[in-house]
N, C-alpha and C. Protein backbone atom coordinates (compact mmCIF):
# COMPACT_ATOMS: atom_id res chain seq x y z
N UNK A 1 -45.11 42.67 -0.48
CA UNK A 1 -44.56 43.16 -1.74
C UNK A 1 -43.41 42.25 -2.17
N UNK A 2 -43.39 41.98 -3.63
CA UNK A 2 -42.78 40.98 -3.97
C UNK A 2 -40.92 42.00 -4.42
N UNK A 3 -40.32 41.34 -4.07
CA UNK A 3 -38.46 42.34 -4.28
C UNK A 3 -38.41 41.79 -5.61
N UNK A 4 -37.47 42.70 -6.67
CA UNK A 4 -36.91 42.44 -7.83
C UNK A 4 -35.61 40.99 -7.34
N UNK A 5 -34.98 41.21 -6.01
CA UNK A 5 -34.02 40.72 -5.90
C UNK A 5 -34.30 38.95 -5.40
N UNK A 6 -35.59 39.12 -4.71
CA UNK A 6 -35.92 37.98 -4.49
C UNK A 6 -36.48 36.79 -5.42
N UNK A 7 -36.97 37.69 -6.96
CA UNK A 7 -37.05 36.74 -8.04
C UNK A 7 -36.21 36.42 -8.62
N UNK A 8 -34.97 37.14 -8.91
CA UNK A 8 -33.57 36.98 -9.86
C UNK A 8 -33.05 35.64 -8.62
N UNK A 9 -33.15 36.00 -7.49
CA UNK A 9 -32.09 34.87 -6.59
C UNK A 9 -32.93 33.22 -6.62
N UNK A 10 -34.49 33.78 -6.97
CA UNK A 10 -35.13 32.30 -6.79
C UNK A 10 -34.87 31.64 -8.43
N UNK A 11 -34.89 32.33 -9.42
CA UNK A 11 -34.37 32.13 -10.75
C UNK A 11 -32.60 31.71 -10.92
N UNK A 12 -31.99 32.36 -10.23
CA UNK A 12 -31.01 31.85 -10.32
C UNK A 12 -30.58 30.32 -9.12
N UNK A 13 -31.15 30.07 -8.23
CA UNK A 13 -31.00 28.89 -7.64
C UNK A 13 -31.98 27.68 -8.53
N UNK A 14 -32.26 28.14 -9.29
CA UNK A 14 -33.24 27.06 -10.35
C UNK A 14 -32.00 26.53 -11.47
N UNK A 15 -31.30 28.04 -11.34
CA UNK A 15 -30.66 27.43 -12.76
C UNK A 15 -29.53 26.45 -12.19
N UNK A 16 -28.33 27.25 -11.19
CA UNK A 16 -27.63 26.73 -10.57
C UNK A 16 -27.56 25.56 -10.10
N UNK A 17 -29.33 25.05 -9.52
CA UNK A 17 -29.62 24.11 -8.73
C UNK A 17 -29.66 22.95 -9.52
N UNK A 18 -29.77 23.34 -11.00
CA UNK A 18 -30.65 22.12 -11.41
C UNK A 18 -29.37 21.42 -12.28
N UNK A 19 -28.84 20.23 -12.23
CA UNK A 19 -27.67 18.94 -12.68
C UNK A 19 -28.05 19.07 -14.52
N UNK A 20 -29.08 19.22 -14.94
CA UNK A 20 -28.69 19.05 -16.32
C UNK A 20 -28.62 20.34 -17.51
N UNK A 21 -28.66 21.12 -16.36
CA UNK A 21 -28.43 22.74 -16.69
C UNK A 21 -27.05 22.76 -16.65
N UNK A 22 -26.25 22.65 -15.58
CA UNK A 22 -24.95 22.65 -14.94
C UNK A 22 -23.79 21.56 -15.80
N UNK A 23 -24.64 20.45 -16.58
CA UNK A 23 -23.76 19.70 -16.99
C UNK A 23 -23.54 20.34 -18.20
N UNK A 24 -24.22 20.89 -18.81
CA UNK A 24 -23.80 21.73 -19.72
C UNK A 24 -23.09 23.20 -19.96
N UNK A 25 -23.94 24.06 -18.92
CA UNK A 25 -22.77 25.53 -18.79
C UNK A 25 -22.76 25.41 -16.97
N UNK A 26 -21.76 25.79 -16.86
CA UNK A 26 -21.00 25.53 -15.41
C UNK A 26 -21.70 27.11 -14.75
N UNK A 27 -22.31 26.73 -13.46
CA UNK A 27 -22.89 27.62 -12.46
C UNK A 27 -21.95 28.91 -12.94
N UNK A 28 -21.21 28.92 -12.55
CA UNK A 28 -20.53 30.52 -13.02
C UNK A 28 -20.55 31.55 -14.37
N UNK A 29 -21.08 30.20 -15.10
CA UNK A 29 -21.51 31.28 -16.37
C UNK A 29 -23.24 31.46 -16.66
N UNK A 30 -23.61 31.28 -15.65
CA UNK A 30 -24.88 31.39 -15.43
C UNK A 30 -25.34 32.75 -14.47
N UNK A 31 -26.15 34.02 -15.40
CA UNK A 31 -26.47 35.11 -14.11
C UNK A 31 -27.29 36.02 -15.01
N UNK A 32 -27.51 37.25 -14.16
CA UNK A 32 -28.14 38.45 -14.87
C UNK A 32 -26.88 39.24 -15.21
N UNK A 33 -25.70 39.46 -15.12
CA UNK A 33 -24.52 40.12 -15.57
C UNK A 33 -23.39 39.33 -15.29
N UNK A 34 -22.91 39.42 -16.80
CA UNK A 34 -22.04 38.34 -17.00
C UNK A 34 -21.03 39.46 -17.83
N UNK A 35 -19.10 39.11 -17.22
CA UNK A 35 -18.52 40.11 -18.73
C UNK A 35 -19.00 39.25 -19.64
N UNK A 36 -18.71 40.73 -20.69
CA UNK A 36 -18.31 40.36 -21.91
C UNK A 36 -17.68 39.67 -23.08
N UNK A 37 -16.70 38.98 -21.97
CA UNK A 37 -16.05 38.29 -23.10
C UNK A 37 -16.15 36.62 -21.92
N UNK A 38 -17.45 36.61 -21.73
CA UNK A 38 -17.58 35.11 -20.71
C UNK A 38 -17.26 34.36 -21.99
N UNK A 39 -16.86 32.80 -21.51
CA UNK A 39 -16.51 31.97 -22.04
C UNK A 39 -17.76 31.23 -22.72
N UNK A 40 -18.03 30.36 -23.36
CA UNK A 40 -19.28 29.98 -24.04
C UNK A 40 -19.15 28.42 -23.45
N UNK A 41 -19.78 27.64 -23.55
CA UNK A 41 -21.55 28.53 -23.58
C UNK A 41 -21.45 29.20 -21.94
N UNK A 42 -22.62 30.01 -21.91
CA UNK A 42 -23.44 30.69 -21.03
C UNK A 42 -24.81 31.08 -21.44
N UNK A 43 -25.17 31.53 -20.15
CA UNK A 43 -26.75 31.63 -20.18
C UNK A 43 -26.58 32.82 -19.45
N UNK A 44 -27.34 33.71 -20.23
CA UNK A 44 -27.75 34.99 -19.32
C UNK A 44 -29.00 35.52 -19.45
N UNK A 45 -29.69 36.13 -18.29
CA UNK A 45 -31.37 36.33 -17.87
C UNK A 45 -31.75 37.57 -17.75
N UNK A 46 -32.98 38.17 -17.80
CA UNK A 46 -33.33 39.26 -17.27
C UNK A 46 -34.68 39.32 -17.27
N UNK A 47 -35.23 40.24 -16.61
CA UNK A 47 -36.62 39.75 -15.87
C UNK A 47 -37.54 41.53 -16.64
N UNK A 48 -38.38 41.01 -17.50
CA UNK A 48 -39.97 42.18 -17.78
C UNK A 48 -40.54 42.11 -17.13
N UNK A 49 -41.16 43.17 -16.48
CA UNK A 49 -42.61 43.25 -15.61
C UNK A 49 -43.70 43.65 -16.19
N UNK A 50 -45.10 43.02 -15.89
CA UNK A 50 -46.14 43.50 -16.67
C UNK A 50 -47.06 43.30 -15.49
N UNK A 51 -47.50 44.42 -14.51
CA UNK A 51 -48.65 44.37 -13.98
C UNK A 51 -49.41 43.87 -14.11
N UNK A 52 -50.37 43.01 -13.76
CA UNK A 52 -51.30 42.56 -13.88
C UNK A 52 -52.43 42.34 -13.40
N UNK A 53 -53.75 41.75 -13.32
CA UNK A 53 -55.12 41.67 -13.03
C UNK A 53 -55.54 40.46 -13.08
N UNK A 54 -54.84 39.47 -12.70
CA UNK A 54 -54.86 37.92 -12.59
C UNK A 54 -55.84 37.50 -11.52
N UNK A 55 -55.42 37.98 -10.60
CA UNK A 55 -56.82 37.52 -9.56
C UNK A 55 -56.57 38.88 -7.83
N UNK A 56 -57.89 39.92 -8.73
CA UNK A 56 -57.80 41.16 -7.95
C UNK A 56 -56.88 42.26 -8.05
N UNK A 57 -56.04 42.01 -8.85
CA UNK A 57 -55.37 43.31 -9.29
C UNK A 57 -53.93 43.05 -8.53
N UNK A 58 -53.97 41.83 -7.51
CA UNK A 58 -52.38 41.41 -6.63
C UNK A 58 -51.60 40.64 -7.05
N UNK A 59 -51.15 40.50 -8.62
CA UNK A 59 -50.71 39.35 -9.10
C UNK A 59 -50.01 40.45 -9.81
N UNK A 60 -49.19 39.68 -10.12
CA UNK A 60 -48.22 39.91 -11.59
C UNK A 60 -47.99 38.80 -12.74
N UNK A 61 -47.42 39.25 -13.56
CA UNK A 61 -46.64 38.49 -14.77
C UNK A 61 -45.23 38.91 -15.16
N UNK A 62 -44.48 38.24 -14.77
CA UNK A 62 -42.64 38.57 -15.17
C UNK A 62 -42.45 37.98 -16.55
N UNK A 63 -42.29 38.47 -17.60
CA UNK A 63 -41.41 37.44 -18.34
C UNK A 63 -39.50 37.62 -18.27
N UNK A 64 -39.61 36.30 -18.52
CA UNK A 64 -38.05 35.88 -18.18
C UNK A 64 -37.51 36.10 -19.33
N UNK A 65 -36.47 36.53 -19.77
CA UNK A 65 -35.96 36.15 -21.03
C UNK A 65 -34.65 35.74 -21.08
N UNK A 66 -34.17 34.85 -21.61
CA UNK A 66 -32.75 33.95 -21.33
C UNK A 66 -32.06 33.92 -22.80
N UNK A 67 -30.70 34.44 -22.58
CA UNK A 67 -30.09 34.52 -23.89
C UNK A 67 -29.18 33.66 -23.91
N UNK A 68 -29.06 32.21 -24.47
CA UNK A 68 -28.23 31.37 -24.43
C UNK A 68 -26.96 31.61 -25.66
N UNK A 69 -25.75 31.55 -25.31
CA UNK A 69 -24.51 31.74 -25.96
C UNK A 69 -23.62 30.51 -26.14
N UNK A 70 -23.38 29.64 -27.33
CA UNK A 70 -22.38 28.95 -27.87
C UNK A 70 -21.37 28.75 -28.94
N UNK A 71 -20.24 28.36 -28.85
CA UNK A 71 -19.79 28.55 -29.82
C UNK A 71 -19.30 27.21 -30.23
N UNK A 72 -20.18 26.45 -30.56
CA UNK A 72 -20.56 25.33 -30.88
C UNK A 72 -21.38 25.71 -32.43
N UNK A 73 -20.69 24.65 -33.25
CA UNK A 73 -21.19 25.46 -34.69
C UNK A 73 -22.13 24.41 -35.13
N UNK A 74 -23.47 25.60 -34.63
CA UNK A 74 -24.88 24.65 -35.31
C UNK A 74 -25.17 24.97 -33.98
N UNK A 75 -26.64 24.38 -34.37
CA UNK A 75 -27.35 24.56 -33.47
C UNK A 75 -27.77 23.24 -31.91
N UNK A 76 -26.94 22.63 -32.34
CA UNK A 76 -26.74 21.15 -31.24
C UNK A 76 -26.85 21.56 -30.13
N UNK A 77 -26.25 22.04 -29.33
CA UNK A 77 -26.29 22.81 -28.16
C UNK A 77 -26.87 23.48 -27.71
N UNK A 78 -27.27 24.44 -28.37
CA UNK A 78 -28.60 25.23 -27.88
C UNK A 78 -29.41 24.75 -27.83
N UNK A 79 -29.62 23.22 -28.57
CA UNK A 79 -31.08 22.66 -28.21
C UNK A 79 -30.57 22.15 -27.10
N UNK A 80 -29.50 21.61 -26.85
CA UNK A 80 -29.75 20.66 -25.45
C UNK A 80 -29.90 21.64 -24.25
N UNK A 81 -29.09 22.84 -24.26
CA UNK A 81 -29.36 24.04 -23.28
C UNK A 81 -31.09 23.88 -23.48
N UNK A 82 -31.62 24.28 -24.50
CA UNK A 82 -32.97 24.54 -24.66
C UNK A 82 -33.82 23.45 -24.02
N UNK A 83 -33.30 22.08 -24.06
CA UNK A 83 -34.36 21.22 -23.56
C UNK A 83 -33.80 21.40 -21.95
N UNK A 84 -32.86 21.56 -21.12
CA UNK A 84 -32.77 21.17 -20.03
C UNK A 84 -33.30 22.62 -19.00
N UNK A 85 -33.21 23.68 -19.61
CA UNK A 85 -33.89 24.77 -19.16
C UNK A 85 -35.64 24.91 -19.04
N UNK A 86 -35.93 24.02 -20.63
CA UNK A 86 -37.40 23.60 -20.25
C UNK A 86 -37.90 22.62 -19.40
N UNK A 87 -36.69 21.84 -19.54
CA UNK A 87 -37.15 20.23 -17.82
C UNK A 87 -37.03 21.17 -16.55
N UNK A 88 -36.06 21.71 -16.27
CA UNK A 88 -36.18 22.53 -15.42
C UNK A 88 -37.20 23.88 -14.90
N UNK A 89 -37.84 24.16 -15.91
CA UNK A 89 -38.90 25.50 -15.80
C UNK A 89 -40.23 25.50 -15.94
N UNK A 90 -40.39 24.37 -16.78
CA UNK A 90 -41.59 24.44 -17.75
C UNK A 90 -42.55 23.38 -16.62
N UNK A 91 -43.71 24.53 -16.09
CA UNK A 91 -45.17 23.89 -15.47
C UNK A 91 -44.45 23.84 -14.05
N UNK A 92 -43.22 24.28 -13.37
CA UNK A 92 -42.87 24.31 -12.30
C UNK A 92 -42.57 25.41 -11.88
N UNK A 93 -43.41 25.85 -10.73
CA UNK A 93 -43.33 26.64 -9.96
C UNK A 93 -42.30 27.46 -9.58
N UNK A 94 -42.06 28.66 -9.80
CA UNK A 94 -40.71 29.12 -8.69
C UNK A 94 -41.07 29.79 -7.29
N UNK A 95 -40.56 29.62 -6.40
CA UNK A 95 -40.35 29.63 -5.08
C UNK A 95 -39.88 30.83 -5.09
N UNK A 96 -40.52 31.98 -4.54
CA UNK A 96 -40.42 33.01 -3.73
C UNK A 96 -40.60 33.56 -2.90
N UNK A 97 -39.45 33.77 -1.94
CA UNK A 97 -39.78 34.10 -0.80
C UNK A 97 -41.09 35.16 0.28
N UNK A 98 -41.02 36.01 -0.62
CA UNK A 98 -41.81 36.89 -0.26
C UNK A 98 -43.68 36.47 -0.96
N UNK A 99 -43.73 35.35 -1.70
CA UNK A 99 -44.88 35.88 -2.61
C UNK A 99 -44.68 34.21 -3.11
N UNK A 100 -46.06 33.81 -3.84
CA UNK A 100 -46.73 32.85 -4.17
C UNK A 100 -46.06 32.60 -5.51
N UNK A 101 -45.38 31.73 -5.78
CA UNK A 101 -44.92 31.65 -7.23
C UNK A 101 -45.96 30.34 -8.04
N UNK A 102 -46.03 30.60 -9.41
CA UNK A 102 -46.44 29.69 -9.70
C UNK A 102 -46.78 30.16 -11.14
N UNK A 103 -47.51 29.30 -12.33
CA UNK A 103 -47.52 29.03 -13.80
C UNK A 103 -46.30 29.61 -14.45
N UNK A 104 -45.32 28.55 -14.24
CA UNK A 104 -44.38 28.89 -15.31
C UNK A 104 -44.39 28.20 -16.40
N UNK A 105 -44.23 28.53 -17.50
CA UNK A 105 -44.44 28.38 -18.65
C UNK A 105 -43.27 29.12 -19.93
N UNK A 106 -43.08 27.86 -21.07
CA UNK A 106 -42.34 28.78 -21.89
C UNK A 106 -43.72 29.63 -22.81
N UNK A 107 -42.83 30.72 -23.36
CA UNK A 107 -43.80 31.44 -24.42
C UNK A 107 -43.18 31.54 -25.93
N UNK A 108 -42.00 31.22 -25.81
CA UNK A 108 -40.75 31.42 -27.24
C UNK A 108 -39.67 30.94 -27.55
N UNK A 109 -39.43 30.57 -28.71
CA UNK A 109 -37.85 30.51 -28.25
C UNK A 109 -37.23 31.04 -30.54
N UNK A 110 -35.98 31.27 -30.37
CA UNK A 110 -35.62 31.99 -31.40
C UNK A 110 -34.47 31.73 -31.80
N UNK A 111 -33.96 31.69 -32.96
CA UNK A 111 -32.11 31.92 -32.81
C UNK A 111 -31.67 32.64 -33.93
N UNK A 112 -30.55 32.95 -33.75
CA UNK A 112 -30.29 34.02 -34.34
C UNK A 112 -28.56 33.24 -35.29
N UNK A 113 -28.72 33.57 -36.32
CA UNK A 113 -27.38 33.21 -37.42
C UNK A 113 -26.16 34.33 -37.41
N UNK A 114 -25.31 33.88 -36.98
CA UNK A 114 -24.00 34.98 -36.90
C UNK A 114 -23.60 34.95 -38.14
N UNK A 115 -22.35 36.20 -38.10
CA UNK A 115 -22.08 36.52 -39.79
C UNK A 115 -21.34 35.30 -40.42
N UNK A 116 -20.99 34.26 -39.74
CA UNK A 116 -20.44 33.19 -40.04
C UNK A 116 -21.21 31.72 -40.74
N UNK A 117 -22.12 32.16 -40.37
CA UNK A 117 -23.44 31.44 -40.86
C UNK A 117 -24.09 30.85 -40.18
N UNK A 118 -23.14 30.25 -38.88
CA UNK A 118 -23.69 29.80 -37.86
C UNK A 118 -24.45 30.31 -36.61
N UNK A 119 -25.39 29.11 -36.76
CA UNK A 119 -26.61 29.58 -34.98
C UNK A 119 -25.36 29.39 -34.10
N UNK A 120 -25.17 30.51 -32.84
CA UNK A 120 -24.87 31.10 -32.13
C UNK A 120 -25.38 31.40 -30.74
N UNK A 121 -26.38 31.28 -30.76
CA UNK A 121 -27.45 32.36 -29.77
C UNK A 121 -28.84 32.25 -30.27
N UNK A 122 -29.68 31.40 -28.75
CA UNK A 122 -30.70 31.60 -29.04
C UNK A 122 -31.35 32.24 -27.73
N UNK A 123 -32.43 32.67 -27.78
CA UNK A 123 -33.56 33.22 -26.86
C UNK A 123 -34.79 32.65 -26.31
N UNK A 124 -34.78 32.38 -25.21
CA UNK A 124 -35.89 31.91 -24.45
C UNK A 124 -36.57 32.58 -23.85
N UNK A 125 -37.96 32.16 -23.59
CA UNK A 125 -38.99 33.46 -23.13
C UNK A 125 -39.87 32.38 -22.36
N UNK A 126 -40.07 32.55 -21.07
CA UNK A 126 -40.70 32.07 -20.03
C UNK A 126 -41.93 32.98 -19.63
N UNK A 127 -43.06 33.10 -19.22
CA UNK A 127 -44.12 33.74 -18.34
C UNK A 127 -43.89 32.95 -17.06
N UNK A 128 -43.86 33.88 -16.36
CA UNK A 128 -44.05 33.79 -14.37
C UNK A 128 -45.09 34.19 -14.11
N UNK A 129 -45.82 33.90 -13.32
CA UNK A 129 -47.34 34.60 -12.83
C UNK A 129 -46.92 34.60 -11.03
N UNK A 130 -47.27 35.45 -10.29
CA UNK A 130 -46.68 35.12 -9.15
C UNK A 130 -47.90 36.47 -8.22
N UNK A 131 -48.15 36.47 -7.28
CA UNK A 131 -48.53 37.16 -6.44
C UNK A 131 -48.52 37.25 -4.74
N UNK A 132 -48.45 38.35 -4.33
CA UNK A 132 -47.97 38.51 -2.97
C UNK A 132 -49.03 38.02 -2.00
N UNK A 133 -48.18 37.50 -0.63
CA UNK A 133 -49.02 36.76 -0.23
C UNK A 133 -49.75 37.70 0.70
């Protein structure tokens, strides 16, 4: 059986782990709960479950969803967050301990205009496919 805790920790040593993630928002503002008033940028995650029937009914599908935060006016930054989260994720496997990781993939990405006019915050959406071994 695959743990909730063992995918957030293999997701978060991806983000942590990876130099062009980090050169941009510093490991500490990187997690699934972050305060409120974290400093920008940051990246924060959280994990959907969708049962699945991938091969025998022992698989799953997680989607990831990552809410990137800057206050960087425009959207400059969020793309470079955006491209180094995809070098880092995209067609590479995550490693879980308990269970077979593998097809990661993005599925989305979005941003959103604050009352200021400026992009702010955008959203990333990953599929995980993963099943127990």
């Amino acid at each position: 059986m695959i743990v909730t805790s063992q995918i957030l920790a293999a997701i978060q040593s991806r983000f942590t782990g990876d130099a062009g993630i980090t050169a941009i928002v510093p490991a500490a503002r990187i997690g699934t709960f972050l305060e409120q008033d974290a400093a920008y940028p940051h990246i924060k995650y959280e994990l959907q479950f969708e049962p699945g029937n991938v091969k025998e009914g022992l698989d799953y599908s997680v989607d990831l969803e990552i809410s990137v935060w800057s206050d960087y006016k425009g959207l400059k930054q969020l793309l470079q967050i955006h491209d180094a989260i995809a070098t880092a994720f995209e067609g590479i496997p995550v490693t879980i301990a308990s269970g077979d990781g593998y097809a990661c993939f993005e599925t989305g990405f979005s941003n959103s205009v604050a009352s200021d006019g400026l992009i702010r915050q955008a959203t990333i959406t990953f599929k995980l496919l993963y099943g127990d071994e």
